[in-house]
N, C-alpha and C. Protein backbone atom coordinates (compact mmCIF):
# COMPACT_ATOMS: atom_id res chain seq x y z
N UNK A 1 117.18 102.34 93.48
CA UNK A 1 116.19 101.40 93.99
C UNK A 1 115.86 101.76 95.43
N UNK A 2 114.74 101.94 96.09
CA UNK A 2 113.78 101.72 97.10
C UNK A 2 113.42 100.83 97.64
N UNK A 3 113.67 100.33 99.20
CA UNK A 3 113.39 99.36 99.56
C UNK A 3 112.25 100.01 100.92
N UNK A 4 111.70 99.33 100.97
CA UNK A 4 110.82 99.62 102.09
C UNK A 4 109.98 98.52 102.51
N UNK A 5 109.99 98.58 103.77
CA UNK A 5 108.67 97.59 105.08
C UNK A 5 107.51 98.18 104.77
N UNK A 6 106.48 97.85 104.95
CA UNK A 6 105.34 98.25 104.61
C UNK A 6 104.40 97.37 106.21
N UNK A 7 103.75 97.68 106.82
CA UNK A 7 103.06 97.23 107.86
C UNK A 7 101.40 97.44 107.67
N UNK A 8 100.98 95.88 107.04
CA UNK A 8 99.39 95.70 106.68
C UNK A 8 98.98 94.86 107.62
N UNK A 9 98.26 94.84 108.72
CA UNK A 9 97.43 94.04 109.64
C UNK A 9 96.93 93.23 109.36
N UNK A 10 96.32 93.81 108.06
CA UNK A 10 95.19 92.48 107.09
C UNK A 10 95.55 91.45 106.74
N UNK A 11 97.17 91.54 106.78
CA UNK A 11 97.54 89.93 106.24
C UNK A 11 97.70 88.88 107.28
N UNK A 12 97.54 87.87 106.90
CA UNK A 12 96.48 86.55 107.99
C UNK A 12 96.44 85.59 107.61
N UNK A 13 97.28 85.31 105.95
CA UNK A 13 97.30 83.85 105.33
C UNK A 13 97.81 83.97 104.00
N UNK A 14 98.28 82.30 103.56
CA UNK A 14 99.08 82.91 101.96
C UNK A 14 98.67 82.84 101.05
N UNK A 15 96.79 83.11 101.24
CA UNK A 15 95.99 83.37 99.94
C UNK A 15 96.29 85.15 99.85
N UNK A 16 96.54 85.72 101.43
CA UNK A 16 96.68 87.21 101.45
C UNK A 16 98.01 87.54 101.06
N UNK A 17 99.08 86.40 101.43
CA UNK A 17 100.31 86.70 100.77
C UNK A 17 100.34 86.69 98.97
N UNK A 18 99.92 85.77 98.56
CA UNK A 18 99.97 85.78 97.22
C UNK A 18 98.80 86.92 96.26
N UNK A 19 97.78 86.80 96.83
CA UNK A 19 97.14 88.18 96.31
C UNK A 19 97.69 89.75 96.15
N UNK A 20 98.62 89.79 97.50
CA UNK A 20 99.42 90.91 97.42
C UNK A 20 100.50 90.69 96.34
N UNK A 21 101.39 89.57 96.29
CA UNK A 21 102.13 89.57 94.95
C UNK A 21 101.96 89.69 93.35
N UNK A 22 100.93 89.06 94.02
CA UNK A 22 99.97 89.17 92.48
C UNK A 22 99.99 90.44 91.93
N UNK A 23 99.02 91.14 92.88
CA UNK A 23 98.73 92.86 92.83
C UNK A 23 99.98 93.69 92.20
N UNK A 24 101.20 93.47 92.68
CA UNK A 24 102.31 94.17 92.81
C UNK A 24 103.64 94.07 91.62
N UNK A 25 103.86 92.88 92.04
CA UNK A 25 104.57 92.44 90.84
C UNK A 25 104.49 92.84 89.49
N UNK A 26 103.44 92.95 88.67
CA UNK A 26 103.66 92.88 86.90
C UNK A 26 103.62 94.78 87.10
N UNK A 27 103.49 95.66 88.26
CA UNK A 27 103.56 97.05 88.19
C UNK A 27 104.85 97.54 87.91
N UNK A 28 105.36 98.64 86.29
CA UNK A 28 105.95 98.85 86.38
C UNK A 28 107.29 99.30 87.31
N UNK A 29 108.26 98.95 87.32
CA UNK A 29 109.14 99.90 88.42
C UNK A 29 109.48 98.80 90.01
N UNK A 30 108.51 97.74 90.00
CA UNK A 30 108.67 97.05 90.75
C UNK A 30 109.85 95.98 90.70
N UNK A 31 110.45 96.11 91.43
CA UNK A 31 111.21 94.68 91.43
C UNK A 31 111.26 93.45 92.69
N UNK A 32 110.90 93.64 93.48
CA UNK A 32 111.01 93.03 94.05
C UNK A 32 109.56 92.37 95.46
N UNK A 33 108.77 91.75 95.26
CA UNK A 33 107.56 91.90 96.51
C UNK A 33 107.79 90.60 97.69
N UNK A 34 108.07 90.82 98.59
CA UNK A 34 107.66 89.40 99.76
C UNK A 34 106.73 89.97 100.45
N UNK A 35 106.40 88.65 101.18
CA UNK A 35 105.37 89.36 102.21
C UNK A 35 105.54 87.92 103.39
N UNK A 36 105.84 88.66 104.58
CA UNK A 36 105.67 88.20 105.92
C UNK A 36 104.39 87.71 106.55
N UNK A 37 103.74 87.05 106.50
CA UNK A 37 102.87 86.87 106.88
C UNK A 37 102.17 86.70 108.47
N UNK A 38 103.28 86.11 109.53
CA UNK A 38 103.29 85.87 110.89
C UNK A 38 103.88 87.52 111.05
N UNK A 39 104.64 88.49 110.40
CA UNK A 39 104.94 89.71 110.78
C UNK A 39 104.12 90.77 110.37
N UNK A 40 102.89 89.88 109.26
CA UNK A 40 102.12 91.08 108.84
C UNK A 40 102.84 92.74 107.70
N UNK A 41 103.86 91.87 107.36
CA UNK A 41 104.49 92.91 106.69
C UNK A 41 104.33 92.54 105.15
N UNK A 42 104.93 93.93 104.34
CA UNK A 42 105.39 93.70 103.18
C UNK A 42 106.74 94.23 102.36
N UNK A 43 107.37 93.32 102.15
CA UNK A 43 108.95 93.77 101.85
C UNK A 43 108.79 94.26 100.10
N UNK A 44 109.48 95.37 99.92
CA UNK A 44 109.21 95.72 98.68
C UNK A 44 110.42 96.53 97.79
N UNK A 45 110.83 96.05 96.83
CA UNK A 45 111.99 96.89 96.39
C UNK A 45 111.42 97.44 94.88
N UNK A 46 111.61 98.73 94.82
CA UNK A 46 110.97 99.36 93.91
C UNK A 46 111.93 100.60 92.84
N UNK A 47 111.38 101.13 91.92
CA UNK A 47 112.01 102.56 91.05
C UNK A 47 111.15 103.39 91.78
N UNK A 48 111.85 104.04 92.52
CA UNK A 48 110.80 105.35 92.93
C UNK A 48 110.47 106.50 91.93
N UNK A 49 111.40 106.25 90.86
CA UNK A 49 111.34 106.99 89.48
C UNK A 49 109.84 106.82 88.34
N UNK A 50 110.22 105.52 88.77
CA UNK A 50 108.99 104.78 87.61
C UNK A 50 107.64 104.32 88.54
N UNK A 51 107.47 104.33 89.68
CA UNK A 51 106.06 103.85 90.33
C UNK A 51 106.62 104.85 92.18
N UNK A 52 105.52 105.14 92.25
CA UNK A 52 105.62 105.93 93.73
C UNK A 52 105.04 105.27 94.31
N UNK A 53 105.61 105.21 96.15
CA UNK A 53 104.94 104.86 97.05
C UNK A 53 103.17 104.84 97.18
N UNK A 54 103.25 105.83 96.98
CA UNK A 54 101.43 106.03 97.15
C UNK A 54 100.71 105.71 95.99
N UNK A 55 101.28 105.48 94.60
CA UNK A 55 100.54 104.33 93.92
C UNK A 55 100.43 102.80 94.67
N UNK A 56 101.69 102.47 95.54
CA UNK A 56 101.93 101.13 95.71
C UNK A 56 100.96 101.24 96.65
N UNK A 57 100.98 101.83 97.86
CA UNK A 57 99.12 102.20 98.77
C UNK A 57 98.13 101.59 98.10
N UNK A 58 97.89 102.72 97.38
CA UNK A 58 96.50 102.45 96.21
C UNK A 58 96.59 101.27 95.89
N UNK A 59 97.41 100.85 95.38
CA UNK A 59 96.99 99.22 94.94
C UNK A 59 96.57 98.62 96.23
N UNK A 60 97.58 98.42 97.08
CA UNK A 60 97.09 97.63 98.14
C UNK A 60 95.78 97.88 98.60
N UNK A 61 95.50 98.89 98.97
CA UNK A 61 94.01 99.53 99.08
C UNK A 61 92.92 98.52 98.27
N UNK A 62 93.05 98.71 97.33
CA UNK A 62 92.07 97.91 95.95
C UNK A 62 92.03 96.84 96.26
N UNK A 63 92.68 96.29 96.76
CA UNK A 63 93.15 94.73 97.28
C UNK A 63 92.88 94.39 98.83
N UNK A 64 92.52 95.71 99.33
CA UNK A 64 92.00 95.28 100.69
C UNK A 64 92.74 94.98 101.53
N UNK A 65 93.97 95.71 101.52
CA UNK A 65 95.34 95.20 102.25
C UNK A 65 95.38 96.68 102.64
N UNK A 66 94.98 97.83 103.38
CA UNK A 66 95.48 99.07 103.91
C UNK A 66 96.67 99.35 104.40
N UNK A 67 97.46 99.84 104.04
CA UNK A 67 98.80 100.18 105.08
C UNK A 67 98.94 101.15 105.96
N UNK A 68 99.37 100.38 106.95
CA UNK A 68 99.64 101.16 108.15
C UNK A 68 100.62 101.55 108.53
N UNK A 69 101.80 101.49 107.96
CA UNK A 69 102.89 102.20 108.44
C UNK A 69 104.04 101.33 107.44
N UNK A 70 105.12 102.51 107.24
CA UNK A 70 106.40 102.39 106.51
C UNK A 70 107.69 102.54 107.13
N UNK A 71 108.57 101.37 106.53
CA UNK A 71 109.98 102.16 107.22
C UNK A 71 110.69 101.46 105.83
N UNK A 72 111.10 102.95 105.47
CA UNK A 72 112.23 102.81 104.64
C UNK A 72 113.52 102.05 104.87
N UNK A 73 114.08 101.27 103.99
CA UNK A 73 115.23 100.28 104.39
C UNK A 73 116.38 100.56 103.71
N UNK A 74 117.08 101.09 104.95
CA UNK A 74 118.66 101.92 104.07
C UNK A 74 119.83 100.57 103.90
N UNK A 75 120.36 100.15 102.82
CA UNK A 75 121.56 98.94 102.78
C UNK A 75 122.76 99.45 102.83
């Protein structure tokens, strides 16, 4: 499992929080989506096996949420 921060600017409210869950969630390989909203982030635990980072982009993209920066989260 993959955990990673994700840093989207665009988020600004929890119609933007829940649209991003929406988006994310039923995608294979996903397990896990929050989203920060006063931090503008997105917390995400994933199969890097079964869905790649840069699909998870692309979605957000489609959704109008661009990402701007990642930090992988080592436990």
């Amino acid at each position: 499992m993959t955990s990673v921060i994700l840093s989207v600017p665009e988020i600004s409210c929890a119609h933007c929080a829940s649209s991003i869950v929406a988006a994310l969630e039923p995608e294979a390989g996903v397990s896990k989506v929050s989203v920060d909203v006063e931090g503008q982030k997105v917390l995400l635990d994933f199969d890097a096996a079964t869905i790649s980072l840069e699909r998870v982009k692309e979605i957000l993209l489609a959704e109008e949420y661009p990402v701007e920066g990642e930090e992988v989260v080592t436990h």
